[in-house]
N, C-alpha and C. Protein backbone atom coordinates (compact mmCIF):
# COMPACT_ATOMS: atom_id res chain seq x y z
N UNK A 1 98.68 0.44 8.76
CA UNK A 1 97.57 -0.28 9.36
C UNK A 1 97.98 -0.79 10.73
N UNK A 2 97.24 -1.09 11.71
CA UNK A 2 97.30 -1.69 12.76
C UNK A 2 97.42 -3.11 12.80
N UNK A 3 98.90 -3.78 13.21
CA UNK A 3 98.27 -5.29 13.53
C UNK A 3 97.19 -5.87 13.85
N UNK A 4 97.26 -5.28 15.06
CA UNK A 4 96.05 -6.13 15.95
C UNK A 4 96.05 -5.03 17.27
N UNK A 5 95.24 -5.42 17.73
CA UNK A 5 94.45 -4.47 19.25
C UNK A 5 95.51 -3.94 19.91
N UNK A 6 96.65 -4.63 20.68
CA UNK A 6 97.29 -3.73 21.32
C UNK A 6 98.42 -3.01 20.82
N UNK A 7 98.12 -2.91 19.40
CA UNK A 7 99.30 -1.67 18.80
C UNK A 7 98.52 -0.78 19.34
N UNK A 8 99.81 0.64 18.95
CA UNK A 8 99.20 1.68 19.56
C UNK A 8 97.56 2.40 18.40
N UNK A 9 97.41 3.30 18.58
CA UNK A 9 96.11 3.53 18.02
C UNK A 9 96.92 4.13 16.50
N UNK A 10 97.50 4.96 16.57
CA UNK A 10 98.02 6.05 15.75
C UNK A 10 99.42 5.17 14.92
N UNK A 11 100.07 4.16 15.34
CA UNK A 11 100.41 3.80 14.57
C UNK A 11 100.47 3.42 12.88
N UNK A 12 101.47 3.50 12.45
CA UNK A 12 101.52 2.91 11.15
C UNK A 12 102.91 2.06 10.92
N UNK A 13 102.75 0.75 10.04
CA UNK A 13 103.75 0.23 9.76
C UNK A 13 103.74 -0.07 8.82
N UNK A 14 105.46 -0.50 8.39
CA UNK A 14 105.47 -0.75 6.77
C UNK A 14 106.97 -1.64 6.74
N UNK A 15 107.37 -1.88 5.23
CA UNK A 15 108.58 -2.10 4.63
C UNK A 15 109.53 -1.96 4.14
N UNK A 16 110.51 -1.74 3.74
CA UNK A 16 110.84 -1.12 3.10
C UNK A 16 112.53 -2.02 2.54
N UNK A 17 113.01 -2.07 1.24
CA UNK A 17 113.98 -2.79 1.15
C UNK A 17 114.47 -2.52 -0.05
N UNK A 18 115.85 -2.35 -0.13
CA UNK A 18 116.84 -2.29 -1.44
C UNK A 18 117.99 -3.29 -1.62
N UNK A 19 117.56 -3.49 -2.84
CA UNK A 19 118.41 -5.04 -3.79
C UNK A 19 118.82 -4.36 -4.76
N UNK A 20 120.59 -4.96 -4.58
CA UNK A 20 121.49 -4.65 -5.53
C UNK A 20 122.26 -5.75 -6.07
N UNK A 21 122.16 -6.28 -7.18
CA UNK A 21 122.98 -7.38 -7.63
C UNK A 21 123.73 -7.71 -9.09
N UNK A 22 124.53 -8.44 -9.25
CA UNK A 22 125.38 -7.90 -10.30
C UNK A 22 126.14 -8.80 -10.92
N UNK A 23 126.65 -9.31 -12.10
CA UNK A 23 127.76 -9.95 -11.88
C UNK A 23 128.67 -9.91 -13.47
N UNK A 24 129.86 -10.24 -13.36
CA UNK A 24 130.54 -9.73 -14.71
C UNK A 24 131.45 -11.34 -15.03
N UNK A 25 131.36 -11.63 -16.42
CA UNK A 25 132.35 -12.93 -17.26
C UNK A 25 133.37 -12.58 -17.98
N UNK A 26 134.32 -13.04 -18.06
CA UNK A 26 134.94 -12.23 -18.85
C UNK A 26 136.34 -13.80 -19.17
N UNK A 27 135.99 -13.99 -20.44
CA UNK A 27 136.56 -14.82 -21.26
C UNK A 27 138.04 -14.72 -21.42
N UNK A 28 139.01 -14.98 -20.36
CA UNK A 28 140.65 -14.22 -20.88
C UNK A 28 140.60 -15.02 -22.13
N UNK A 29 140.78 -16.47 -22.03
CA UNK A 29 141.49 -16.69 -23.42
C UNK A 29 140.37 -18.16 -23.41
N UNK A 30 140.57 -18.91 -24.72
CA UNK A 30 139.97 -20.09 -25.28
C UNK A 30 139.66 -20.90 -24.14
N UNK A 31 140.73 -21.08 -23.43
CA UNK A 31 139.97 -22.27 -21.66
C UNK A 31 139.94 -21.57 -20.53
N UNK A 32 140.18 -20.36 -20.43
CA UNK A 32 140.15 -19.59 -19.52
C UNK A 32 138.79 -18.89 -19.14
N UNK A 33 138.24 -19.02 -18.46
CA UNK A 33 137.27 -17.76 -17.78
C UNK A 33 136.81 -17.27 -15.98
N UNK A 34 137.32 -16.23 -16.17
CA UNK A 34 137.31 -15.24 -15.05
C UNK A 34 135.84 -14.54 -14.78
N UNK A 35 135.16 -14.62 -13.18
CA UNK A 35 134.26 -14.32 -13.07
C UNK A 35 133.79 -13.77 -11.88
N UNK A 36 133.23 -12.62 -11.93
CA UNK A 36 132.61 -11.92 -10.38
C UNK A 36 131.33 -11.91 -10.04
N UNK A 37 130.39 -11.36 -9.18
CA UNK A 37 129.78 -11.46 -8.42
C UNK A 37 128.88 -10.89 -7.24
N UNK A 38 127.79 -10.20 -7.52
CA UNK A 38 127.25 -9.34 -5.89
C UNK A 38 126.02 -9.54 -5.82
N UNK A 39 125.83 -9.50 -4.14
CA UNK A 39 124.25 -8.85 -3.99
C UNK A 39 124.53 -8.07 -2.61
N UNK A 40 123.47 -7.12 -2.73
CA UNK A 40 123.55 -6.41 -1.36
C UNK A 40 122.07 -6.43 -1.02
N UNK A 41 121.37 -6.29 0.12
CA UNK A 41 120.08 -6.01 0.53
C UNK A 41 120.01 -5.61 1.96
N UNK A 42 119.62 -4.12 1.62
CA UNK A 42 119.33 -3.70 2.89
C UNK A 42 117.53 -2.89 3.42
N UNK A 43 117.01 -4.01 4.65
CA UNK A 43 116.06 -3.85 4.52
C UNK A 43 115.43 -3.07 5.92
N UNK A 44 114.08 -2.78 6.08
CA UNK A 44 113.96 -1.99 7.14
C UNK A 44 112.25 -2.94 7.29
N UNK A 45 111.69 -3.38 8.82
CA UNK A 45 110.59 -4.48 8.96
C UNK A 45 109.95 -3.97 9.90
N UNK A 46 108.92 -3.02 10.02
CA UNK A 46 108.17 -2.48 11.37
C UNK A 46 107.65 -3.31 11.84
N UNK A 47 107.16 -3.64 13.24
CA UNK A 47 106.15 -4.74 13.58
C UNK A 47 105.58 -4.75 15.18
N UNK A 48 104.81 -4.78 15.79
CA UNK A 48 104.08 -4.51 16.87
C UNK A 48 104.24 -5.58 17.78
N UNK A 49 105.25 -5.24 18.72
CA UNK A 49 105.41 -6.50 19.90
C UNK A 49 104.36 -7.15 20.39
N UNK A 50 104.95 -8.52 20.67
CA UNK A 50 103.82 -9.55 21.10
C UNK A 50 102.69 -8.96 22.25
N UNK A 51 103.90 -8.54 23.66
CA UNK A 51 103.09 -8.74 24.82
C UNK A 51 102.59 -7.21 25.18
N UNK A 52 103.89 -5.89 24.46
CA UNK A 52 103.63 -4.73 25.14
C UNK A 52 102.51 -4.04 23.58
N UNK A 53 102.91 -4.15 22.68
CA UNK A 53 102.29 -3.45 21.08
C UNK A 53 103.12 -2.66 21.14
N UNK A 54 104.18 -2.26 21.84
CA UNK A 54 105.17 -1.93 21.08
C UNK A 54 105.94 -1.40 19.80
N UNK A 55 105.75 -0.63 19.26
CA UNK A 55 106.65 -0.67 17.49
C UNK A 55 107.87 -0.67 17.51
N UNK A 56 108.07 -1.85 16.89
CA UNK A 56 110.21 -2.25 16.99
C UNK A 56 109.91 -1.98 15.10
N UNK A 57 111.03 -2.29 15.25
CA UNK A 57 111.79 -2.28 13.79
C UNK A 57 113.28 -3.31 13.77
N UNK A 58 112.89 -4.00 12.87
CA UNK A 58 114.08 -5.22 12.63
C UNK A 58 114.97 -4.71 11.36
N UNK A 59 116.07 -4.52 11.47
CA UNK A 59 116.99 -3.86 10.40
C UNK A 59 118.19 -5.06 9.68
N UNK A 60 117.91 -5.21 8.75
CA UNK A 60 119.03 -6.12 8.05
C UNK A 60 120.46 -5.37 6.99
N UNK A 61 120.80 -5.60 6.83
CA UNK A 61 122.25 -5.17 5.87
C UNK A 61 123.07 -6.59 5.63
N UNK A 62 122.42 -7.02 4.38
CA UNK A 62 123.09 -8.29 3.61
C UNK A 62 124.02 -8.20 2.27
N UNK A 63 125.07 -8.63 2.64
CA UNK A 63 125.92 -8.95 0.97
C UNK A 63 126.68 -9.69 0.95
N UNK A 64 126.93 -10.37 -0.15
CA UNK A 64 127.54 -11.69 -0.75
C UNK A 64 128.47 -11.15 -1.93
N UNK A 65 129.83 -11.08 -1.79
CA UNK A 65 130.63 -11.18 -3.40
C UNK A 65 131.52 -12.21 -3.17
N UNK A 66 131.67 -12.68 -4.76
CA UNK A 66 132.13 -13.97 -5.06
C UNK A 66 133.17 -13.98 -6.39
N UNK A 67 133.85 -15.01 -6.52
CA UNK A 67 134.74 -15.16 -7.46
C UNK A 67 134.48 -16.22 -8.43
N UNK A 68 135.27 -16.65 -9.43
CA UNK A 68 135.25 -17.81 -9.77
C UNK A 68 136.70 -17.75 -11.50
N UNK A 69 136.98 -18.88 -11.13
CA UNK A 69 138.45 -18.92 -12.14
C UNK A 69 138.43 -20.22 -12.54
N UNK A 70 137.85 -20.37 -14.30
CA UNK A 70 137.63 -21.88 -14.55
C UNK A 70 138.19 -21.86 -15.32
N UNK A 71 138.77 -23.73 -16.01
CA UNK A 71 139.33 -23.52 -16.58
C UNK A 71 138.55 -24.96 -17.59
N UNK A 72 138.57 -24.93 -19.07
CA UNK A 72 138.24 -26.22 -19.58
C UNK A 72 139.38 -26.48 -21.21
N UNK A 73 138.74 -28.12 -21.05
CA UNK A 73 139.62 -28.53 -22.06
C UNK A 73 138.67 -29.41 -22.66
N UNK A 74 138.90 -30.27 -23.75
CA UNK A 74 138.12 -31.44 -24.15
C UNK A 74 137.93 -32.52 -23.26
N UNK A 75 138.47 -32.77 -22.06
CA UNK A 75 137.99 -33.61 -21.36
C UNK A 75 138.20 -32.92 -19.88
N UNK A 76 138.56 -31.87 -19.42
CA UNK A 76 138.93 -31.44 -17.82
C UNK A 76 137.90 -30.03 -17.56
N UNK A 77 137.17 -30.40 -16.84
CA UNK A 77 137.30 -28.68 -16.22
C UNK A 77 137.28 -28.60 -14.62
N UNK A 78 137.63 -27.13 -14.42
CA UNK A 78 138.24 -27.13 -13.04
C UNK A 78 138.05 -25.47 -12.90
N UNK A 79 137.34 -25.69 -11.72
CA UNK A 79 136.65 -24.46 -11.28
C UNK A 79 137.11 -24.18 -9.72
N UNK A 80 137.52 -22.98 -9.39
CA UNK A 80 138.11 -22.65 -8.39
C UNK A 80 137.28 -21.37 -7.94
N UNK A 81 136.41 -21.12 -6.37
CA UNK A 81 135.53 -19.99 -6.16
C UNK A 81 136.12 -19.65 -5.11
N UNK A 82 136.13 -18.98 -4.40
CA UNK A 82 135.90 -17.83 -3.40
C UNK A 82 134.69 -17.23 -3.13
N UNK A 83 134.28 -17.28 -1.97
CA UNK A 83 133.21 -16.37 -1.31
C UNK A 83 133.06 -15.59 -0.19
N UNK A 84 132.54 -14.72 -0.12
CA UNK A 84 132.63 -13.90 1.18
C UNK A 84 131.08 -13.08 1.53
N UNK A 85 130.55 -13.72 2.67
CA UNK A 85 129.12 -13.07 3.12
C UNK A 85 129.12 -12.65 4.64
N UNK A 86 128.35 -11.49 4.60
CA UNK A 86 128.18 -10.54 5.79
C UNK A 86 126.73 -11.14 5.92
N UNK A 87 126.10 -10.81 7.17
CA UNK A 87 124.60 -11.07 7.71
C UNK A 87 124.45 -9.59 8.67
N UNK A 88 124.58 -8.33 8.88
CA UNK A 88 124.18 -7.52 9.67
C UNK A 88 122.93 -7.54 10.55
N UNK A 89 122.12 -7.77 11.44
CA UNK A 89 120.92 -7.62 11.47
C UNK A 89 120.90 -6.71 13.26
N UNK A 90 119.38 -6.07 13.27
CA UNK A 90 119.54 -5.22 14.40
C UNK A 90 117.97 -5.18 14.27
N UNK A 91 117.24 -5.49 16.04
CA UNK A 91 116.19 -5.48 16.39
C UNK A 91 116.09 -4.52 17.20
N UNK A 92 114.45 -4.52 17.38
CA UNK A 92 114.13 -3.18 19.04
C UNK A 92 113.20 -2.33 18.61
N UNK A 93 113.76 -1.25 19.10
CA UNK A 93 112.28 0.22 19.07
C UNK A 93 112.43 0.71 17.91
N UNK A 94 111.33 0.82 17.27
CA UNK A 94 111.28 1.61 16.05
C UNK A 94 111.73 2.95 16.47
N UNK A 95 111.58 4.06 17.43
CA UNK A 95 111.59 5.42 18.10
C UNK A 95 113.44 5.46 17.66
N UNK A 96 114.08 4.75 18.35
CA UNK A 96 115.21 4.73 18.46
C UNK A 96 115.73 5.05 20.28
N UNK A 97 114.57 5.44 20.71
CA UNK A 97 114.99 5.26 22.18
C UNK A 97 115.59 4.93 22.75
N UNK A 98 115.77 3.53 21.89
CA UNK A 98 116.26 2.49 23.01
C UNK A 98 117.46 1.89 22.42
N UNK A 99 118.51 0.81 23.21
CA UNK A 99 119.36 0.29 22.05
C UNK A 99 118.36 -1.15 21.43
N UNK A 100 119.26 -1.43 20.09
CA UNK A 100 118.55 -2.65 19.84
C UNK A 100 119.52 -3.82 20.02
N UNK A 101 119.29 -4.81 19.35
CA UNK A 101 119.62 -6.10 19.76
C UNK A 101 120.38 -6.23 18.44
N UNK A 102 121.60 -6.63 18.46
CA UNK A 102 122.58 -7.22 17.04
C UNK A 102 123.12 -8.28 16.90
N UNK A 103 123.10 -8.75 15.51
CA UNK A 103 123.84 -9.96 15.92
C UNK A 103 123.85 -10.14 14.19
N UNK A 104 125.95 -10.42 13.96
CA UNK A 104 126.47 -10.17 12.88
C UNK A 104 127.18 -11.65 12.20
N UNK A 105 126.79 -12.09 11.47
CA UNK A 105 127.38 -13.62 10.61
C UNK A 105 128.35 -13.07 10.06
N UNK A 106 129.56 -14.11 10.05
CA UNK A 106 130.39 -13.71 8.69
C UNK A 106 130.37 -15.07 8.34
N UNK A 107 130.78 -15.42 6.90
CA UNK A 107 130.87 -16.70 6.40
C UNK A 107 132.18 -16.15 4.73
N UNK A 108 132.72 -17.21 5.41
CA UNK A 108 134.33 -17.04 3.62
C UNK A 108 134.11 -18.70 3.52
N UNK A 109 134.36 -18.44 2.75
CA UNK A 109 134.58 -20.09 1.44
C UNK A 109 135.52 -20.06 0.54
N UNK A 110 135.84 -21.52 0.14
CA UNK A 110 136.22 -21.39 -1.32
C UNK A 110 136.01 -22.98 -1.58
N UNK A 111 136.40 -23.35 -2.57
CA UNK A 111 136.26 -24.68 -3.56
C UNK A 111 136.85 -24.58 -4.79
N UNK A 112 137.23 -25.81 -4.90
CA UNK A 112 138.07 -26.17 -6.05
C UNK A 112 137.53 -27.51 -6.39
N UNK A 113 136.79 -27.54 -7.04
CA UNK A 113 136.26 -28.77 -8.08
C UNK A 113 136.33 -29.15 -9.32
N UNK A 114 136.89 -30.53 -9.73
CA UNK A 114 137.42 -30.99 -11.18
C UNK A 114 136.78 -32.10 -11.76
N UNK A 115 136.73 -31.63 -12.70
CA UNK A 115 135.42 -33.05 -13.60
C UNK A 115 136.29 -33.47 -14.81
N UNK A 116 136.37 -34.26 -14.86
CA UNK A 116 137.48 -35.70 -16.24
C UNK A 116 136.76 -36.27 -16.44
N UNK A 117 136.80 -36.08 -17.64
CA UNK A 117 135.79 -37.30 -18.87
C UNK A 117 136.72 -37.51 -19.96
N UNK A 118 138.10 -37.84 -19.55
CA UNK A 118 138.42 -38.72 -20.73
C UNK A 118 138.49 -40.22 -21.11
N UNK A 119 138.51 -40.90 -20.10
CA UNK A 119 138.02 -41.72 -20.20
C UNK A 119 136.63 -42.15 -20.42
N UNK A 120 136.87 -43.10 -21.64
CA UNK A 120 135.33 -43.50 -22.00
C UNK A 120 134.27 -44.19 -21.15
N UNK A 121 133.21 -43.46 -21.19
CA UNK A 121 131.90 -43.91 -20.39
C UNK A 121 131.85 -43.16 -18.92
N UNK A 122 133.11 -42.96 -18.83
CA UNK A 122 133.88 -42.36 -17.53
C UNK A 122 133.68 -41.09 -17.05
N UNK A 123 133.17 -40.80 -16.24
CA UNK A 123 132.91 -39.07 -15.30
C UNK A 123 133.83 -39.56 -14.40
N UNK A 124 134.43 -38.68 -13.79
CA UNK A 124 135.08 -38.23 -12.22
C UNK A 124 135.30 -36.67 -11.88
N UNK A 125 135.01 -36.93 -10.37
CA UNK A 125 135.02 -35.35 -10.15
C UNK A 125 135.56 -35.25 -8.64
N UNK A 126 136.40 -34.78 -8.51
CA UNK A 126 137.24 -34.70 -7.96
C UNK A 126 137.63 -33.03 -6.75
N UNK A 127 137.11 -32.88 -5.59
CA UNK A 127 137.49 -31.55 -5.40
C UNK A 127 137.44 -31.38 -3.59
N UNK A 128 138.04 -30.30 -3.23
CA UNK A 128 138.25 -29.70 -2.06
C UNK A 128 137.05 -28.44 -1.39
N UNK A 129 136.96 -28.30 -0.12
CA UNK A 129 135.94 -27.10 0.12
C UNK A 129 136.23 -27.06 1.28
N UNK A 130 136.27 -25.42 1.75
CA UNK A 130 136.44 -24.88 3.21
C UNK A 130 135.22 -23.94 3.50
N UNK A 131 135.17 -23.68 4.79
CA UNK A 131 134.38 -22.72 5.18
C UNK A 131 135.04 -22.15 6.32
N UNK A 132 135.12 -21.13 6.94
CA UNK A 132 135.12 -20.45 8.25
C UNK A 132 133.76 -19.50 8.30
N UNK A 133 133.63 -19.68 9.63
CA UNK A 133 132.00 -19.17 10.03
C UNK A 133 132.45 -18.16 11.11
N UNK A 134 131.92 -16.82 11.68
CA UNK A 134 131.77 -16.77 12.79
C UNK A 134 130.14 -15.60 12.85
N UNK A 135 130.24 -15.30 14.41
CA UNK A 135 129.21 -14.84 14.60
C UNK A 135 128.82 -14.03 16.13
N UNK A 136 128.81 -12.46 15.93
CA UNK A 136 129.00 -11.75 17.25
C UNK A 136 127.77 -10.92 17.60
N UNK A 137 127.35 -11.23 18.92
CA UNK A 137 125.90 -10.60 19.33
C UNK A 137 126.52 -9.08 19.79
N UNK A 138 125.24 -8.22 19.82
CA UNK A 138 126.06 -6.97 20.34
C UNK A 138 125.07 -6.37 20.75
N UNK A 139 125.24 -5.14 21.08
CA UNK A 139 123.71 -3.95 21.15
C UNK A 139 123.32 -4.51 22.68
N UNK A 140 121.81 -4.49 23.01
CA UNK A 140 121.18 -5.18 24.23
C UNK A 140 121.97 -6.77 24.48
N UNK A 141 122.28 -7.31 23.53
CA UNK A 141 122.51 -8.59 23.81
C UNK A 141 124.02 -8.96 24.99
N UNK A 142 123.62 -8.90 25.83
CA UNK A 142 124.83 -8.90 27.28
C UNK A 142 125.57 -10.07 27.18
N UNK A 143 125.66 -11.54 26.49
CA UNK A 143 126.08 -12.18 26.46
C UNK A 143 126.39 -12.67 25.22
N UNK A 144 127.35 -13.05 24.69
CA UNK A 144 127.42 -13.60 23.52
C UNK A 144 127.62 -15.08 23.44
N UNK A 145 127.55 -15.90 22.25
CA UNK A 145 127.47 -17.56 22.31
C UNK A 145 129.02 -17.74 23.02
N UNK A 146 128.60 -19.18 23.69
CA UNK A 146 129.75 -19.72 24.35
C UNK A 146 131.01 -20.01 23.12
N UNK A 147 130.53 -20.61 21.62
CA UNK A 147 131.53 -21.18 20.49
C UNK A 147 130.76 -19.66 19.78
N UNK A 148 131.69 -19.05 19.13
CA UNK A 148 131.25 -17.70 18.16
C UNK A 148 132.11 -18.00 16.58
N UNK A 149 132.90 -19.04 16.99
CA UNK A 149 133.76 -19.25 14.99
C UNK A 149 133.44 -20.82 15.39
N UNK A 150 133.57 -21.05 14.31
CA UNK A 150 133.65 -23.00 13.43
C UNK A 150 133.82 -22.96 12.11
N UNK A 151 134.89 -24.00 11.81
CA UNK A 151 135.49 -24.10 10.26
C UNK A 151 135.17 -25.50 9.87
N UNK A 152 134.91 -25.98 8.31
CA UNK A 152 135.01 -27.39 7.68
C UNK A 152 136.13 -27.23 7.15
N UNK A 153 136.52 -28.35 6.52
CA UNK A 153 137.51 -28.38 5.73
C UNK A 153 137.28 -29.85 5.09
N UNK A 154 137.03 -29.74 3.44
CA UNK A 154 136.31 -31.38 3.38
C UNK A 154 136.89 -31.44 1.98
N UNK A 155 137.26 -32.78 1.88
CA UNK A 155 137.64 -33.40 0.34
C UNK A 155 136.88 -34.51 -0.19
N UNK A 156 136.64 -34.29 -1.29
CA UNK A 156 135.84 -35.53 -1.88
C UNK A 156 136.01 -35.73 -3.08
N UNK A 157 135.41 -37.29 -3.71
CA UNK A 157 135.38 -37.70 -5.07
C UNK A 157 134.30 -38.10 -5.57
N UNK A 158 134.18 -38.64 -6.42
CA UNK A 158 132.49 -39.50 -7.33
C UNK A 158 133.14 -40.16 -8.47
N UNK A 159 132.82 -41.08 -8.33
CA UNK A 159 132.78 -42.31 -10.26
C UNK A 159 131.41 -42.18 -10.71
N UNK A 160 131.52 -41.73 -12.10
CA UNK A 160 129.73 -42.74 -12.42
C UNK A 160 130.44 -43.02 -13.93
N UNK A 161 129.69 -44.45 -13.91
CA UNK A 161 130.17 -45.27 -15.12
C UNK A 161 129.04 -45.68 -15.79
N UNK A 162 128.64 -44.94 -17.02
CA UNK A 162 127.81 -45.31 -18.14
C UNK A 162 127.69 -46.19 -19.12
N UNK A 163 126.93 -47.26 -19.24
CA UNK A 163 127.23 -48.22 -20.13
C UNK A 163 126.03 -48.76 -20.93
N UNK A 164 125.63 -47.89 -22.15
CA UNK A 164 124.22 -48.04 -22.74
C UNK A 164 123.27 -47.66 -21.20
N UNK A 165 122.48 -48.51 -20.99
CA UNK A 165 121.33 -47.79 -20.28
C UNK A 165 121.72 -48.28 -18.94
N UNK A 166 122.95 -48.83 -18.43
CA UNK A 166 122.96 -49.22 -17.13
C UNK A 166 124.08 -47.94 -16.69
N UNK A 167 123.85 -47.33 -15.56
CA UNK A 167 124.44 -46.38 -14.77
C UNK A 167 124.94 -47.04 -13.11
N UNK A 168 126.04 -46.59 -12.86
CA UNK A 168 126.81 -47.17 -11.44
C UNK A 168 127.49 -45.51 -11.19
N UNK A 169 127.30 -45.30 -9.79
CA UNK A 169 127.84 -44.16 -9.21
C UNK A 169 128.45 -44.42 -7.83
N UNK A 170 129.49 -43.91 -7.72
CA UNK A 170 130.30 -44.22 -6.13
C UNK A 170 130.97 -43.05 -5.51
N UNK A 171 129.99 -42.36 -4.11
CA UNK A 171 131.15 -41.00 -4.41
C UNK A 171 131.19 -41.09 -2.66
N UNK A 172 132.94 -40.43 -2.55
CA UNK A 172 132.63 -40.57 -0.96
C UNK A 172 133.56 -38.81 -0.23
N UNK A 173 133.29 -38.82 0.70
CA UNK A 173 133.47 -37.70 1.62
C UNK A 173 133.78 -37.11 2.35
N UNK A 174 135.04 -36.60 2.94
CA UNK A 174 135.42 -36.45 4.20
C UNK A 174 135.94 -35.05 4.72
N UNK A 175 135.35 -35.35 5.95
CA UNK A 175 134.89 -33.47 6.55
C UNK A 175 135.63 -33.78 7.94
N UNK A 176 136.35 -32.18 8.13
CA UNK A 176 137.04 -32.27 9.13
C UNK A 176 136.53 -30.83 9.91
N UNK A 177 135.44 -31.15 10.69
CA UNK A 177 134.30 -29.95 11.60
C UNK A 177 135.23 -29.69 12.71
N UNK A 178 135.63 -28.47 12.64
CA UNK A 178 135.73 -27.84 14.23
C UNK A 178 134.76 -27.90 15.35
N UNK A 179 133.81 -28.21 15.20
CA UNK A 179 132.46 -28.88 16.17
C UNK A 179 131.99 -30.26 16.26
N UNK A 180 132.35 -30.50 15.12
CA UNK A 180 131.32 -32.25 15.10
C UNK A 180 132.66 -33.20 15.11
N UNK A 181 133.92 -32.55 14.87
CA UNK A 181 135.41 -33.70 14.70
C UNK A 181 134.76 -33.85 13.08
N UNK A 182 135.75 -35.08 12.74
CA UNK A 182 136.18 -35.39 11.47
C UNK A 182 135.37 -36.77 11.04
N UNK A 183 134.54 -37.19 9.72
CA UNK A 183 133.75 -37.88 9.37
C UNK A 183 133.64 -38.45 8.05
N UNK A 184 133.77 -39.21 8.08
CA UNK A 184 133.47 -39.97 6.30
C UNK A 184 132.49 -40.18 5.77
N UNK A 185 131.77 -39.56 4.96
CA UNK A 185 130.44 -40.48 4.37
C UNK A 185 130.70 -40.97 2.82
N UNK A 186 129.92 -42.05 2.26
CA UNK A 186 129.87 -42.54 1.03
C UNK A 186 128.90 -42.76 0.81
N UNK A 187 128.56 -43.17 -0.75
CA UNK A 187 127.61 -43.73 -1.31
C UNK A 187 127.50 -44.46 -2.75
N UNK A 188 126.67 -45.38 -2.93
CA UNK A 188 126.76 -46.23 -3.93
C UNK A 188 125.35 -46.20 -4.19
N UNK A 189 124.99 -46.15 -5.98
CA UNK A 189 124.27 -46.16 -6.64
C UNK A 189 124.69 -47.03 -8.10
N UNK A 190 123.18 -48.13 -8.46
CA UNK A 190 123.25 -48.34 -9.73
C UNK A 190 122.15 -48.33 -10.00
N UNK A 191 121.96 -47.93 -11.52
CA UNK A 191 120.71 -47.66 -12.39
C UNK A 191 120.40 -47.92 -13.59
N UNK A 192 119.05 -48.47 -14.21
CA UNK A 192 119.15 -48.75 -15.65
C UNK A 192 117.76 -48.42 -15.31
N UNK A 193 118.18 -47.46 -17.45
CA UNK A 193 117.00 -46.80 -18.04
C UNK A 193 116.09 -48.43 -18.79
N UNK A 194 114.53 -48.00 -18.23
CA UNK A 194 113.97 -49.09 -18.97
C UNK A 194 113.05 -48.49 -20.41
């Protein structure tokens, strides 16, 4: 179908997209469990430029795989992930005429987070988290960003203390941004069920 008036006459546009996703558990032993992870999506977006009607085509190629290695007991568990995501994407002429416009994300992670409840009434949770980011223009795009990587690196905790229907929570935060510098946040909560 035609967008609107100044597509071309003879045009046609459409969609088109494939999703792949997946993931596997696998129990080694009584507190042990090992775990993986996917998606892929690669999609294809016709569409009729604003000012010329034009037919571009916007092209994506997305995937995410991930890990995870937990571990529990009667009062501990402790979960350790890994991640790793691509962002591909590529704009311009549907024809292929022309070059298009790119511009590629990467993003890795991981975390390590621990929850204790042996103490009575008592939660705590306890854990670490990183990121590295980056991100490269390409194709038509003649210039790329002035900052193209930035990393966190952040540790944190939480109390919440249960006592019949009154609840108290205290959890605080600290992030060390390759862009923003290094920051603390906290917070305090109390609550009762009526």
């Amino acid at each position: 179908y035609r967008i609107y008036d100044a597509a071309g006459q003879n045009d046609i546009y459409g969609y088109d997209s494939q999703t792949l996703f997946g993931s596997l558990q696998h129990k080694v032993t009584e507190q042990w469990t090992l775990g993986f992870s996917g998606y892929s999506q690669d999609s294809k977006s016709e569409y009729s430029g604003q000012f010329d009607g034009k037919k571009n085509q916007a092209d994506i190629n997305f995937y995410s795989i991930g890990s995870e290695l937990s571990y529990q007991n009667d009062y501990l568990r402790s979960t350790f992930q890994l991640n790793s995501i691509k962002d591909d994407s590529a704009d311009g002429d549907a024809a292929g005429l022309n070059a298009k416009t790119t511009l590629t994300a990467y993003r890795n992670s991981f975390s390590w987070i621990n929850t204790y409840t042996k103490i009575e009434n008592v939660t705590l949770n306890l854990g670490i988290d990183s990121y590295q980011e980056k991100a490269e223009r390409g194709g038509t795009n003649t210039i790329d960003y002035v900052e193209t990587e930035r990393n966190n690196k952040a540790a944190f905790m939480m109390g919440r203390i249960d006592l019949g229907d009154l609840t108290s929570e205290l959890s605080i935060r600290y992030d060390d941004d390759s862009s923003f510098g290094d920051n603390s946040t906290w917070n305090a909560a109390i609550g009762y069920y009526f």
